[in-house]
Protein backbone atom coordinates (compact mmCIF):
# COMPACT_ATOMS: atom_id res chain seq x y z
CA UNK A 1 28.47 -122.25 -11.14
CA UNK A 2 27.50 -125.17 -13.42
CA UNK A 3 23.62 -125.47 -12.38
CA UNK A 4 21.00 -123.95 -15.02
CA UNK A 5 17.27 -124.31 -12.88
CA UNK A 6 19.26 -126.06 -11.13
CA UNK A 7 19.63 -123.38 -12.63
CA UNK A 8 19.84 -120.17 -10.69
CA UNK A 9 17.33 -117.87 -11.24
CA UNK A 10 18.28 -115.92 -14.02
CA UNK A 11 15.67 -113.02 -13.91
CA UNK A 12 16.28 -108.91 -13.04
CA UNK A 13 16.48 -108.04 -9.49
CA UNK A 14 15.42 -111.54 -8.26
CA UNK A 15 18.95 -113.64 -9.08
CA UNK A 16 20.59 -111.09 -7.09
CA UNK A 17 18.10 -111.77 -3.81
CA UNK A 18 17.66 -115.01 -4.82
CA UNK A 19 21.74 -115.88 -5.09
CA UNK A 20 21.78 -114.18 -1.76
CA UNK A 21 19.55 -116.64 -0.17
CA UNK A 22 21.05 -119.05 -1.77
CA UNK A 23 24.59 -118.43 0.22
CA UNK A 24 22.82 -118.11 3.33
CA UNK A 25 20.58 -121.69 3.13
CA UNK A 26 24.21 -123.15 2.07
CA UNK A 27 25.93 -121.47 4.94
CA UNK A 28 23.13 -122.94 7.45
CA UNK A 29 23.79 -126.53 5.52
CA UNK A 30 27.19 -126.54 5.66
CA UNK A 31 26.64 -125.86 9.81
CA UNK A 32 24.61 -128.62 10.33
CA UNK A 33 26.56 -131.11 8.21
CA UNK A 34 29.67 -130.08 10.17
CA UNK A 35 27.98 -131.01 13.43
CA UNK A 36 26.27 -134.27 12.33
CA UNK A 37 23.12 -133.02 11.65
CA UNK A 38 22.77 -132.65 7.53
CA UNK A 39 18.96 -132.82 7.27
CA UNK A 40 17.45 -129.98 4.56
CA UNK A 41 13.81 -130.46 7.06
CA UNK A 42 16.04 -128.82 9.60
CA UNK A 43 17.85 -126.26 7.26
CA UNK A 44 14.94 -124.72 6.00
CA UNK A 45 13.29 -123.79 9.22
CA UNK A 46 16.96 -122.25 10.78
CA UNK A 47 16.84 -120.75 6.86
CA UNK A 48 12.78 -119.31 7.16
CA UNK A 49 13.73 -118.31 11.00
CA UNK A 50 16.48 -116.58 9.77
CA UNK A 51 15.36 -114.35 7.23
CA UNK A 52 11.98 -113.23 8.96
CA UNK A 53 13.97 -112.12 12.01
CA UNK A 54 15.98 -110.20 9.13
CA UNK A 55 12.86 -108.67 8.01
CA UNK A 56 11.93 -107.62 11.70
CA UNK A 57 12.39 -104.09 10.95
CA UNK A 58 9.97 -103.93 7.63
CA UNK A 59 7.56 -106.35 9.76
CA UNK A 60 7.13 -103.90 12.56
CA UNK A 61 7.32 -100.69 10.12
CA UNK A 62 4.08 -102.32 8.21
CA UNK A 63 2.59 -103.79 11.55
CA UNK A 64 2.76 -100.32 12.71
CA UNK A 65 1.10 -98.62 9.89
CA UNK A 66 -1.64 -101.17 10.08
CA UNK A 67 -2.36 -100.65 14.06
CA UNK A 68 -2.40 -96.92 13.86
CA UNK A 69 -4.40 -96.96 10.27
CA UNK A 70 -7.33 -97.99 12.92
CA UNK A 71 -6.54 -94.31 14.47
CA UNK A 72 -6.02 -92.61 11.14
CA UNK A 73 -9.13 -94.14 9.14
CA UNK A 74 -11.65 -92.36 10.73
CA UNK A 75 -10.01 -88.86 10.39
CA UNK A 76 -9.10 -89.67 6.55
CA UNK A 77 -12.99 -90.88 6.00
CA UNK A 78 -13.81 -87.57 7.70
CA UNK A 79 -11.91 -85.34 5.37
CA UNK A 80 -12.99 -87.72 2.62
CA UNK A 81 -16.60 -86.40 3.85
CA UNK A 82 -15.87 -82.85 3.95
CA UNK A 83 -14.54 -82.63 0.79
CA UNK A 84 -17.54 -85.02 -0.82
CA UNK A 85 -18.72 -84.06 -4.10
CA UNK A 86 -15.84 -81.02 -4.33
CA UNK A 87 -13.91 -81.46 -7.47
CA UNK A 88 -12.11 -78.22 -8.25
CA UNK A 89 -8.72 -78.46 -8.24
CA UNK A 90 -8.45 -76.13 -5.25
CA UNK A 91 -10.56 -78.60 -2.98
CA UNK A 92 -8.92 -81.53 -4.19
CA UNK A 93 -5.58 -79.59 -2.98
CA UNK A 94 -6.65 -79.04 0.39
CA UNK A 95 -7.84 -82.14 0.70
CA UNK A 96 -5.04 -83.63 -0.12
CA UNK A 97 -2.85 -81.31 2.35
CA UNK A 98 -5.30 -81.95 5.28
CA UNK A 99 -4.49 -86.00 4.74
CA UNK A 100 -0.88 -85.62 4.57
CA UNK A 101 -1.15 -83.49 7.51
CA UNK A 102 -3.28 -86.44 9.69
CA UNK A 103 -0.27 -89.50 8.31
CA UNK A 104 2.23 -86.64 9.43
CA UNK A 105 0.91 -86.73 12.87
CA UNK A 106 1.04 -90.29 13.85
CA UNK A 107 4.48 -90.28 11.93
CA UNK A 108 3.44 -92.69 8.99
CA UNK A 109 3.57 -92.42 5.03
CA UNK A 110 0.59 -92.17 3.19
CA UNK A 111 2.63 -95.02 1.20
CA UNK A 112 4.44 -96.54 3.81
CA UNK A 113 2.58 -99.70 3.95
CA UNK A 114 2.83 -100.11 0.26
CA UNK A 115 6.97 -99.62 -0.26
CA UNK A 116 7.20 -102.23 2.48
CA UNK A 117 5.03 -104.71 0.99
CA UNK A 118 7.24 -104.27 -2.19
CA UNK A 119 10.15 -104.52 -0.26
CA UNK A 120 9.55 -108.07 0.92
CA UNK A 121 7.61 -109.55 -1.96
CA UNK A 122 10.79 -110.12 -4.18
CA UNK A 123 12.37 -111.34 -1.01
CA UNK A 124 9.52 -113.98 -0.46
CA UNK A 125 9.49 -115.25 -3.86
CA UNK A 126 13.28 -115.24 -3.75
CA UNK A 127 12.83 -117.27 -0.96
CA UNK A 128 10.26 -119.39 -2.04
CA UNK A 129 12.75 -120.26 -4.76
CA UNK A 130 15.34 -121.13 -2.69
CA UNK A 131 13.50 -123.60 -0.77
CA UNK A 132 11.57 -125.20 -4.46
CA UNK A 133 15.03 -125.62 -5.99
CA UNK A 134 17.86 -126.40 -2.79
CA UNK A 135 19.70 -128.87 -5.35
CA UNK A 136 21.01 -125.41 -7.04
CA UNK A 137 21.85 -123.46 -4.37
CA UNK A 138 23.41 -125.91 -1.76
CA UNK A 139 26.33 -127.31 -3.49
CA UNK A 140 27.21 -130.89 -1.52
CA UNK A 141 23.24 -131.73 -2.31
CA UNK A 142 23.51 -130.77 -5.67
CA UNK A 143 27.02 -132.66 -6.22
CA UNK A 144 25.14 -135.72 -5.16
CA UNK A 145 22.59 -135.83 -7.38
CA UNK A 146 24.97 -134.92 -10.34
CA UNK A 147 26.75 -138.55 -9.35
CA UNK A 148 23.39 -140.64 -10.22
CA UNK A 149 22.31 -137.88 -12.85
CA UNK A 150 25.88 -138.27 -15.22
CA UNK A 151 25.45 -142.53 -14.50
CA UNK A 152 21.95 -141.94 -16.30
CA UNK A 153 23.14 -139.82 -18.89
CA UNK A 154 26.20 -142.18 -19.91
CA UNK A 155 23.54 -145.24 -19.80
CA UNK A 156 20.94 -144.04 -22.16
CA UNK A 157 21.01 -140.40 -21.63
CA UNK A 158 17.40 -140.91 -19.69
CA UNK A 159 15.35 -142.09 -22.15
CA UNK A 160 14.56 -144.53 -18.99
CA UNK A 161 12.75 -141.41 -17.47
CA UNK A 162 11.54 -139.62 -20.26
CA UNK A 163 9.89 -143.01 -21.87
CA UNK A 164 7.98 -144.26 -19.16
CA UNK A 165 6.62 -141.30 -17.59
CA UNK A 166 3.14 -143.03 -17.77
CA UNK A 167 4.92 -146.01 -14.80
CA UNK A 168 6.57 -143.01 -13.04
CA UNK A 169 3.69 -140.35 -12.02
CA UNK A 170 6.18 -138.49 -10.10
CA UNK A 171 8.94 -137.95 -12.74
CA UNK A 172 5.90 -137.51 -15.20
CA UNK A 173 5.02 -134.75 -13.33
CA UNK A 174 9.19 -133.15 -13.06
CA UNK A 175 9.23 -133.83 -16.78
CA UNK A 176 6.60 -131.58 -17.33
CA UNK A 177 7.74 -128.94 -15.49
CA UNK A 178 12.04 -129.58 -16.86
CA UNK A 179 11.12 -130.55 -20.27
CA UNK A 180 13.27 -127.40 -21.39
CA UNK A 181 16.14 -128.94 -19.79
CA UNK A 182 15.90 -132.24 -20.52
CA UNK A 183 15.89 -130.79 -24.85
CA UNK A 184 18.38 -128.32 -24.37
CA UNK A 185 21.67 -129.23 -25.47
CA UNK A 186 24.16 -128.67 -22.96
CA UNK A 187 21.64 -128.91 -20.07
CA UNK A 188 20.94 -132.30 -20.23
CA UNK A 189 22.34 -134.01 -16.82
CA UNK A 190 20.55 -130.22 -14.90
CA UNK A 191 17.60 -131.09 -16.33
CA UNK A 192 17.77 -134.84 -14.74
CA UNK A 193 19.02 -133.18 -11.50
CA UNK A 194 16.05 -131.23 -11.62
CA UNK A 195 13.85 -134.49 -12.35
CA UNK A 196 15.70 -136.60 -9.65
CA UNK A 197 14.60 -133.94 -6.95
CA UNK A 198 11.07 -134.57 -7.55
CA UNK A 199 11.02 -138.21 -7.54
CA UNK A 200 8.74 -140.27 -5.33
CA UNK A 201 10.57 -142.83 -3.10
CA UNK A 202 8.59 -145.64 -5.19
CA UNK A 203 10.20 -143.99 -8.65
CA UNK A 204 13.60 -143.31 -7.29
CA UNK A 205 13.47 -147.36 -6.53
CA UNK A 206 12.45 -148.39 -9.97
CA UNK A 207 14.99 -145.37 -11.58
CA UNK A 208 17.87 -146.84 -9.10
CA UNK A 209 17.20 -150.72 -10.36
CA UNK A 210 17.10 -149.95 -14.19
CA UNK A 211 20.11 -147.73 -13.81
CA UNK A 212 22.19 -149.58 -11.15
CA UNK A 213 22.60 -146.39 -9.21
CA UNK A 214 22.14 -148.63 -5.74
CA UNK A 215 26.20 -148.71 -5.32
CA UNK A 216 26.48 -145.00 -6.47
CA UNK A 217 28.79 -143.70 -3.50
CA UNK A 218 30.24 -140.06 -2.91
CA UNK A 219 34.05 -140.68 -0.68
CA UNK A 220 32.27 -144.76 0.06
CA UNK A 221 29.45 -143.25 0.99
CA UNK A 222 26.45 -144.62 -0.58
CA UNK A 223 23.86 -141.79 -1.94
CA UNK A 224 20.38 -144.25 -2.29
CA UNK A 225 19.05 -146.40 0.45
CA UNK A 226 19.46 -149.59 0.03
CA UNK A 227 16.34 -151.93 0.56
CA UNK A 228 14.94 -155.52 1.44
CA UNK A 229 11.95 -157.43 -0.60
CA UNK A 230 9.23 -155.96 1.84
CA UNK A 231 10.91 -152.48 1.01
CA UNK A 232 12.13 -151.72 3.77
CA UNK A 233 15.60 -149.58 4.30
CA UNK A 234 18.29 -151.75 5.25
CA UNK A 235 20.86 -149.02 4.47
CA UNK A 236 20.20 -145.59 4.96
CA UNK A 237 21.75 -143.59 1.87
CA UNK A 238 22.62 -139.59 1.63
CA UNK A 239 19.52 -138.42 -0.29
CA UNK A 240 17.61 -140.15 2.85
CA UNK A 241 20.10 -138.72 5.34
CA UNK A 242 19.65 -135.16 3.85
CA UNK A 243 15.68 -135.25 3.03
CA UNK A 244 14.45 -137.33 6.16
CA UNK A 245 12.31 -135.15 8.40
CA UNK A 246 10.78 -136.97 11.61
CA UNK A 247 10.57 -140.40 9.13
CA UNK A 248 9.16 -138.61 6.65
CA UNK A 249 10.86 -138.15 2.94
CA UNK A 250 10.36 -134.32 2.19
CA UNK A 251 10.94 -134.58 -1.27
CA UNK A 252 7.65 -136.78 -1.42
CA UNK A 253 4.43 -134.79 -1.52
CA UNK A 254 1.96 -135.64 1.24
CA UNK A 255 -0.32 -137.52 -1.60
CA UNK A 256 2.32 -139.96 -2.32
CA UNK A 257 3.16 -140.45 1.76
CA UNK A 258 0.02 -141.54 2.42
CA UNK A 259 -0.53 -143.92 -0.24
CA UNK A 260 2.88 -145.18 0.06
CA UNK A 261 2.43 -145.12 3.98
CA UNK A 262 -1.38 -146.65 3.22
CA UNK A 263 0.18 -149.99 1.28
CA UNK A 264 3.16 -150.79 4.02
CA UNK A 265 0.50 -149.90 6.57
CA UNK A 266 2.92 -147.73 7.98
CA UNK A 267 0.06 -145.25 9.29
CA UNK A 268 1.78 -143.25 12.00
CA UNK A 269 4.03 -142.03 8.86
CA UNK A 270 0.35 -141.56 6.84
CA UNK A 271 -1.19 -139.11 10.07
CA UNK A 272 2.30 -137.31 9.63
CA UNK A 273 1.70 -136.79 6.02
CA UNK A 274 -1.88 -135.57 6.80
CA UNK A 275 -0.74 -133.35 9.21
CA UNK A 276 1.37 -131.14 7.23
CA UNK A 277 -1.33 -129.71 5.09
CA UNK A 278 -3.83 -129.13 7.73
CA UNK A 279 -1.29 -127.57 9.79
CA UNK A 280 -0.48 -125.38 6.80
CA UNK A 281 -3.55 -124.00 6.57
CA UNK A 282 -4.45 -123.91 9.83
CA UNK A 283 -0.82 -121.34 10.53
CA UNK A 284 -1.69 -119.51 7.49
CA UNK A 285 -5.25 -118.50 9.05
CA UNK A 286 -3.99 -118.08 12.82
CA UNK A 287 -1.17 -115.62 11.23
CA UNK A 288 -4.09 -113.93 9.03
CA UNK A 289 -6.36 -113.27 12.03
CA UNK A 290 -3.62 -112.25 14.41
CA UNK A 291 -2.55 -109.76 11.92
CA UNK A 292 -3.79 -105.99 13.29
CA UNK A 293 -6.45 -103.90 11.10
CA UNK A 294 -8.68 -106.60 9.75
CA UNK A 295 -11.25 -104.78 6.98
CA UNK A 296 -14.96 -105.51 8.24
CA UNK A 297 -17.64 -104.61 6.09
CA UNK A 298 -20.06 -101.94 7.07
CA UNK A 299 -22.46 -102.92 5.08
CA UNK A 300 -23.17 -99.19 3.32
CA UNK A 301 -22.69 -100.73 -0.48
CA UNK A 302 -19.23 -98.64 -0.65
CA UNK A 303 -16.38 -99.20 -2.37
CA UNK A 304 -14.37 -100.00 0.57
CA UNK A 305 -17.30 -101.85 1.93
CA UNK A 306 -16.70 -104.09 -1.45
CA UNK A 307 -12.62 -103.81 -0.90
CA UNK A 308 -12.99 -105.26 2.82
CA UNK A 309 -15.74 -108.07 1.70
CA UNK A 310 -12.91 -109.06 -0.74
CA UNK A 311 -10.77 -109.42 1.91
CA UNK A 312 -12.48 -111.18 4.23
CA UNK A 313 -13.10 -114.17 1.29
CA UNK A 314 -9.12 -114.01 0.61
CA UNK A 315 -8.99 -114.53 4.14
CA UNK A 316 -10.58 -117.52 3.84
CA UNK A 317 -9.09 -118.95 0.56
CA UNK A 318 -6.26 -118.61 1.43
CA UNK A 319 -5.48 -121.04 3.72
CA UNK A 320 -7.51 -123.56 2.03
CA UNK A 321 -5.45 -123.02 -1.39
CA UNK A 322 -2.43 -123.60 1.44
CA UNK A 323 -4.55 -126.76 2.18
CA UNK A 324 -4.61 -127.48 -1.08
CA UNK A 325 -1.52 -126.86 -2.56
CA UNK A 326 0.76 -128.85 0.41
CA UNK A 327 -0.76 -132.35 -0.19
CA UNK A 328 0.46 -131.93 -3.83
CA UNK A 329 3.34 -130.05 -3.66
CA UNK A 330 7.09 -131.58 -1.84
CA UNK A 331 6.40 -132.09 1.60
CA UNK A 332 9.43 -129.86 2.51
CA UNK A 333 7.31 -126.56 1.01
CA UNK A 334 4.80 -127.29 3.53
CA UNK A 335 7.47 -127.41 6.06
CA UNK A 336 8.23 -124.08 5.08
CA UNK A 337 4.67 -122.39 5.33
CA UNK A 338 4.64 -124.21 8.61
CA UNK A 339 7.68 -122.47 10.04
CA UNK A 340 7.32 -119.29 8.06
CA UNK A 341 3.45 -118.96 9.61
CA UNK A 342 4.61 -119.88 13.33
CA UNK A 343 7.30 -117.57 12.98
CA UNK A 344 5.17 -114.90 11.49
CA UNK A 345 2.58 -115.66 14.34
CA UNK A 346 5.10 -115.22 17.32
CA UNK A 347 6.55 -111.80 15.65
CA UNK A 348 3.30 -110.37 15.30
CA UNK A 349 2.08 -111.37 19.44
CA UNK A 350 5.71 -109.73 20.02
CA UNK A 351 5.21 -106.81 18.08
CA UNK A 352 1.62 -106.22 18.77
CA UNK A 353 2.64 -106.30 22.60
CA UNK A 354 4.85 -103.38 21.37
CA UNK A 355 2.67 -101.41 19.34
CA UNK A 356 -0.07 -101.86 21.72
CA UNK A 357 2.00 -99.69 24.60
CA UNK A 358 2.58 -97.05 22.39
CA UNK A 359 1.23 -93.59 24.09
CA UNK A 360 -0.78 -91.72 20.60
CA UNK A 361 -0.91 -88.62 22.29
CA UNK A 362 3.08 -89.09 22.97
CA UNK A 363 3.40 -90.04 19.64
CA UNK A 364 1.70 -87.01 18.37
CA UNK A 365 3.82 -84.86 20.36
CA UNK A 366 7.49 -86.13 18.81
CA UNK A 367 5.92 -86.01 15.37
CA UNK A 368 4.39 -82.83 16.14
CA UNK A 369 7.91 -81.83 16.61
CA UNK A 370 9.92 -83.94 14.02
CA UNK A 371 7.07 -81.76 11.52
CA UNK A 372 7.81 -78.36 13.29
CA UNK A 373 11.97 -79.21 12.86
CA UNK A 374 11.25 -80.49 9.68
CA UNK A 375 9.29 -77.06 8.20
CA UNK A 376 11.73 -74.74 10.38
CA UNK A 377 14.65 -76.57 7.98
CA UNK A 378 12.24 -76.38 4.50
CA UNK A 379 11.52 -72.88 5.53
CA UNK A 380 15.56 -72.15 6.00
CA UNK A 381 16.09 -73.46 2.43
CA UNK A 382 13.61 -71.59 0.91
CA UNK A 383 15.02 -68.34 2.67
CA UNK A 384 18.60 -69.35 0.83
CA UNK A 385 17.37 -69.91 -2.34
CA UNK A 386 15.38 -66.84 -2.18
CA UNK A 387 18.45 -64.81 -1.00
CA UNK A 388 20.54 -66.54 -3.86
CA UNK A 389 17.68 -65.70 -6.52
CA UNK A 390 18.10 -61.88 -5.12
CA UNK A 391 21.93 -62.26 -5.64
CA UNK A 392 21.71 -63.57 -9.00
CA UNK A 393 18.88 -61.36 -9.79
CA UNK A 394 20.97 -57.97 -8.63
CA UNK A 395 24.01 -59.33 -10.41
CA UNK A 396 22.10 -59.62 -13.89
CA UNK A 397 20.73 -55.71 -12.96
CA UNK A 398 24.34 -55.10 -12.74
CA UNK A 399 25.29 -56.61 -16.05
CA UNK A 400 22.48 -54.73 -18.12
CA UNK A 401 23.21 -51.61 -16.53
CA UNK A 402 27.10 -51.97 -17.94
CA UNK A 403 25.75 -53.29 -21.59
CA UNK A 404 23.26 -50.25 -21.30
CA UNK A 405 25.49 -47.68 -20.41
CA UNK A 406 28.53 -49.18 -23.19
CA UNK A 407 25.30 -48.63 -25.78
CA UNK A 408 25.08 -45.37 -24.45
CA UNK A 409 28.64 -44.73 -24.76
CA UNK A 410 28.83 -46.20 -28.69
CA UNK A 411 26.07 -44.27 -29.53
CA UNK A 412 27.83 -41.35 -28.20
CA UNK A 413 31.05 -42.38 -29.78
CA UNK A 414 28.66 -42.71 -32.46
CA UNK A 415 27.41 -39.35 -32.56
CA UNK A 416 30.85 -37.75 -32.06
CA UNK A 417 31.61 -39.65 -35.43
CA UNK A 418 29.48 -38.34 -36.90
CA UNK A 419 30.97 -34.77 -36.14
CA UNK A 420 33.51 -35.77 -39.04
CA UNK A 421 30.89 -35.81 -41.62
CA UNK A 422 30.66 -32.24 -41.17
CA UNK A 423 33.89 -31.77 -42.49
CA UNK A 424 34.61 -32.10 -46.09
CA UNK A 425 35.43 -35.36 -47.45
CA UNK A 426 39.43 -36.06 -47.66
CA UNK A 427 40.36 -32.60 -46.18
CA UNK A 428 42.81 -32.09 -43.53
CA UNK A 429 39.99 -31.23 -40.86
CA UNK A 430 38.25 -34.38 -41.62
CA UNK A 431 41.13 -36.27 -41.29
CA UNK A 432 43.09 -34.52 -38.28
CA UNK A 433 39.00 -35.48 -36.81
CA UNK A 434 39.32 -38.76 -37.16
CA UNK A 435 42.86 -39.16 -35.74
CA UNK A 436 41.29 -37.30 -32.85
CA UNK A 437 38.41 -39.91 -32.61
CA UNK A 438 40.43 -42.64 -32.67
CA UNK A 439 43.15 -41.55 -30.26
CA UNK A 440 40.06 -40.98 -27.86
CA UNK A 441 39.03 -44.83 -28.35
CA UNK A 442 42.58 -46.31 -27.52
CA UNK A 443 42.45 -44.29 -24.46
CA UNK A 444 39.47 -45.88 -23.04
């Protein structure tokens, strides 16, 4: 694959995930091009809808763990209490034993919550990626832009762009973030991919007129709008096919909309662009108070008094950095914390529904049992490697007693040697002796 950030991501772990994703959001493009549809709005939220539905199972493990913590928090601060103040290693043991033994009832890891959370951060990000960079991973978009992006670098190798980035606030903005590519040899025409992805509407206009891209076609079809004096489309090109979104250009950023929208006083399309930020942050805080196990502070001055205060402001910022962040950033990533938040929301009224008919003292029973199976099976191992330490143990009794008793023998042997020295050196009776002695040997 030719692309560099258009360019797949490159780093340990994530490229793998993130190449993964990549097939899948090209799959779900390929789909909708094949019936008529080829919009990326539309192929993000199948995309987002997708993978959270494949994350179901980690969802409702954590969602879990987070509705019975409210069960298991008071008999954990309990303990905690108990043991207050001990710090001998014998205390700390059997307080560490009586927790494990309160997660093992309700069937829950003490770091349950935790593994999942690292489970589907890498797979967020991954996804995140995915959605920043589609040009990479979904090859018929990327193909496109690599027709206007090779015209540019034949003209002047885009010293267009990279010259008047003080006319262009959008590409100034992609050139800052590419620069690498647009410098590194070889990676020249990825790096104006990557620039052409993040152009304004306005910008692509004035790019398209100094470069004569307007009759750029892929198989006659033409890949940029073209447009009358009052700007206007007349024709609708492919980028605009692909990146339209209920009128709206997703590879704009809200900002730009609306100003854009503000000048052709075309103000439904400017309350559209508004829209998509507030309604960012307004998902992001539903899904956040929806979610089971909120932290209150108590108000005691405690560490977790200070953890849940801490919280409760992220709470908060949150969805205003959401806020924040969508009027700036492509409208198309605030498409996706749209449908990634509604999703979210709907799984978690599902799974709470779920969670909330779960019978504890039922619950306690099977664990009860799963824990009473579960020692019955530790306690059978421990029996076999006890009765295998016993074998080994009798075998190397066995061993010693042989090299013992072969001592005994040599010193015997030894002894009986000995005998010889009573004889006088070289005579016949010291020599018939040791004939005698060694004859004995061979026979053993």
């Amino acid at each position: 694959m030719y692309f560099t950030l258009l360019t797949p991501n490159s780093t340990p772990i994530f490229k793998y995930i993130v190449w993964i994703l990549g097939k899948i959001m090209e799959g779900l493009f390929f789909v909708l091009d094949k019936i008529g549809i080829p919009n990326i709005g539309i192929a993000i939220i199948l995309f987002t809808i997708f993978v959270n539905v494949c994350m179901i199972p980690l969802t409702y493990k954590q969602q879990k763990f987070s509705k019975l913590s409210l069960k298991i928090n008071p008999e954990i601060k309990a303990i905690q209490k108990k043991y207050n103040g001990k710090k001998d290693q014998d205390s700390m043991m059997k307080m560490q034993a009586e927790t494990q033994a309160v997660y093992a009832k309700y069937g829950v890891s003490q770091a349950g919550s935790c593994v999942t959370l690292l489970i589907q951060f890498p797979i967020l990000i991954a996804l995140y990626r995915v959605i920043y960079q589609i040009p990479a991973y979904v090859t018929k978009i990327g193909d496109t832009f690599r027709v206007l992006a090779d015209k540019i670098v034949a003209t002047d190798g885009g010293a267009f762009i990279t010259e008047n980035t003080a006319e262009l606030a959008s590409v100034k903005s992609a050139i800052s973030m590419y620069s690498k590519n647009l410098t590194k040899e070889g990676n020249l025409t990825n790096g104006i991919i990557d620039v052409l992805n993040r152009v304004s509407t306005s910008d692509m206009a004035q790019i398209s007129e100094h470069y004569g891209l307007a009759d750029a076609s892929i198989n006659g079809q033409q890949i940029l709008s073209t447009l009358d004096a009052s700007g206007k489309v007349v024709t609708k090109g492919l980028l605009d096919t692909y990146n339209n979104f209920l009128g709206l250009n997703i590879v704009n950023s809200p900002l730009n909309i609306i100003k854009e929208s503000f000048a052709s006083h075309a103000y439904l399309l400017m309350i559209m662009a508004i829209l998509i930020p507030l309604l960012s942050g307004f998902t992001q805080w539903l899904s956040i108070k929806l979610a089971p196990n909120q932290p209150q502070p108590t108000g005691d001055n405690s560490q977790a008094d200070s953890m849940a205060q801490s919280m409760k402001t992220m709470n908060v910022m949150m969805p205003l950095m959401s806020v924040w962040f969508a009027f700036s950033f492509p409208a198309g990533m605030g498409i996706y914390w749209i449908a990634n938040a509604v999703v979210r929301i709907v799984l978690q009224i599902c799974m709470n529904k779920r969670i909330d008919k779960i019978d504890i003292n039922e619950l306690i029973e099977k664990n009860a049992e799963k824990s009473k199976k579960k020692l019955e099976q530790i306690q059978a191992n421990q029996e076999r490697m006890q009765a295998y330490a016993a074998m080994n143990t009798r075998s190397i009794q066995t061993k010693a007693s042989y090299v013992n008793k072969a001592a005994s023998d040599d010193d015997v042997e030894g002894a009986e040697v000995s005998k010889s020295a009573d004889y006088a050196p070289g005579s016949l009776a010291a020599k018939a002796n040791l004939v005698s002695e060694f004859n004995k040997r061979n026979s053993k």
